[in-house]
Protein backbone atom coordinates (compact mmCIF):
# COMPACT_ATOMS: atom_id res chain seq x y z
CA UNK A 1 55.49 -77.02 17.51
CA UNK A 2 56.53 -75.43 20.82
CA UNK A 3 57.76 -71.63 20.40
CA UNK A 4 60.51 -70.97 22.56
CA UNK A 5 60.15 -67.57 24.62
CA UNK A 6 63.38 -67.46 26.21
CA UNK A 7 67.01 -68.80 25.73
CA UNK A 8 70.54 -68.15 26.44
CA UNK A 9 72.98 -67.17 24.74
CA UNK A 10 76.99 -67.28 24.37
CA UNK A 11 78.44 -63.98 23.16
CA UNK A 12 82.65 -64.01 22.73
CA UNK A 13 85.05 -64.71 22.58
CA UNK A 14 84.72 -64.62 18.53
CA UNK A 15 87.55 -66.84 17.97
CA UNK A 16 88.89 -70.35 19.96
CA UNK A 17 92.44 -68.27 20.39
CA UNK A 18 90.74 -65.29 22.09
CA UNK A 19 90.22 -67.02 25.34
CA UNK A 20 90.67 -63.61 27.64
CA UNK A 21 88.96 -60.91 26.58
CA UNK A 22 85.28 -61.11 27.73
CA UNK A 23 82.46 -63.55 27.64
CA UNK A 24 78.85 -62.70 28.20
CA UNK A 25 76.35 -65.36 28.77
CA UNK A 26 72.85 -63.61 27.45
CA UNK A 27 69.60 -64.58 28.98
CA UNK A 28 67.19 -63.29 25.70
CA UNK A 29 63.68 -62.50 25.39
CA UNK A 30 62.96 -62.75 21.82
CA UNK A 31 65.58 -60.01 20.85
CA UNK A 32 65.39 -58.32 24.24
CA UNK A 33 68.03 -58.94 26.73
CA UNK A 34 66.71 -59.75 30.10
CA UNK A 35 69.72 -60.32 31.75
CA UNK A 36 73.73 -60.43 31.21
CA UNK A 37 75.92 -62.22 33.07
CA UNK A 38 80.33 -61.48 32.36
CA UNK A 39 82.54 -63.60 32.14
CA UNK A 40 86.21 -61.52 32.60
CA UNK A 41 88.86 -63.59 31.10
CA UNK A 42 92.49 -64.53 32.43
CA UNK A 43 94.10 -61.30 30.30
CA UNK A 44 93.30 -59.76 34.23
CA UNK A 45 96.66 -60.42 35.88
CA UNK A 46 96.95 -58.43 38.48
CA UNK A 47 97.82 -55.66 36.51
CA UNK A 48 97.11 -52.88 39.58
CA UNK A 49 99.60 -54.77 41.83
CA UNK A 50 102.06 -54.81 38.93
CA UNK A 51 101.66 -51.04 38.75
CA UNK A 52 101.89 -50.34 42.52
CA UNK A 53 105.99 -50.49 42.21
CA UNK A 54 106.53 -48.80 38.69
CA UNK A 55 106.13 -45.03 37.54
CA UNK A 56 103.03 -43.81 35.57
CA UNK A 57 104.99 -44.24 32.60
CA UNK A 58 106.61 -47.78 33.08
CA UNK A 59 103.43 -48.82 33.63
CA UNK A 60 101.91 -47.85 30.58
CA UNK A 61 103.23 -51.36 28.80
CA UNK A 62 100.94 -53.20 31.09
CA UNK A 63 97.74 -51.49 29.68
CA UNK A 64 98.62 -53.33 26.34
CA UNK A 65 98.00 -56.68 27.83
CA UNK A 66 94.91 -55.85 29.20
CA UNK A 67 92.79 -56.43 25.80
CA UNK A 68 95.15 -57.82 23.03
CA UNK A 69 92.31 -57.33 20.57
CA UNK A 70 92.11 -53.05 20.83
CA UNK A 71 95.53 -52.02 22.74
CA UNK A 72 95.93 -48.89 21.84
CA UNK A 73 92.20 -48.13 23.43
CA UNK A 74 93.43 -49.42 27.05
CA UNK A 75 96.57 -47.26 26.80
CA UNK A 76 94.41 -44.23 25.86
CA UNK A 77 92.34 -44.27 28.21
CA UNK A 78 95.01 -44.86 30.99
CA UNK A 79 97.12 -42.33 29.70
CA UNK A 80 94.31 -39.52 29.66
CA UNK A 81 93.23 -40.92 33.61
CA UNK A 82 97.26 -39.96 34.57
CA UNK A 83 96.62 -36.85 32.67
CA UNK A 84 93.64 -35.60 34.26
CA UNK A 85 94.77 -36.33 37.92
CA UNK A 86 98.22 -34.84 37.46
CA UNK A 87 96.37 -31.84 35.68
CA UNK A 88 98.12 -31.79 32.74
CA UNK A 89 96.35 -30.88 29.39
């Protein structure tokens, strides 16, 4: 029987629902990745242009909808980004 040296590989969504998020086709090696290929979802909706006509904080609401699977970790990290350019601690 043929061993197989290298083959690809579908990683995410994790569920038929989660269509947005992130999809990575994986080219493998045995358990080595050789190569990774993303796949950004439709959850990417123009969220900067959205942003362009609100304040820092009206826009905060938008970071939610970025990843519906870890919120709170978009909004953090946007909030600390306003933080450090407006130089508050």
């Amino acid at each position: 029987m043929a061993e197989i040296k290298n083959y690809t590989l579908n990683f995410g969504p994790q569920h038929p629902a989660a269509h947005g998020v992130l999809r990575l086709v994986l080219e493998l090696d045995g358990e080595v990745i050789e190569r990774a290929d993303p796949h950004i979802g439709l959850l990417h909706r123009a969220t900067e242009k959205l942003a362009e006509t609100r304040t820092y904080l009206q826009s905060v609401p938008y970071m939610d909808r970025l990843d519906y699977v870890s919120m709170m970790c978009n909004e953090h990290a946007y909030v600390m980004a306003i933080e450090k350019l407006l130089g508050v601690d």
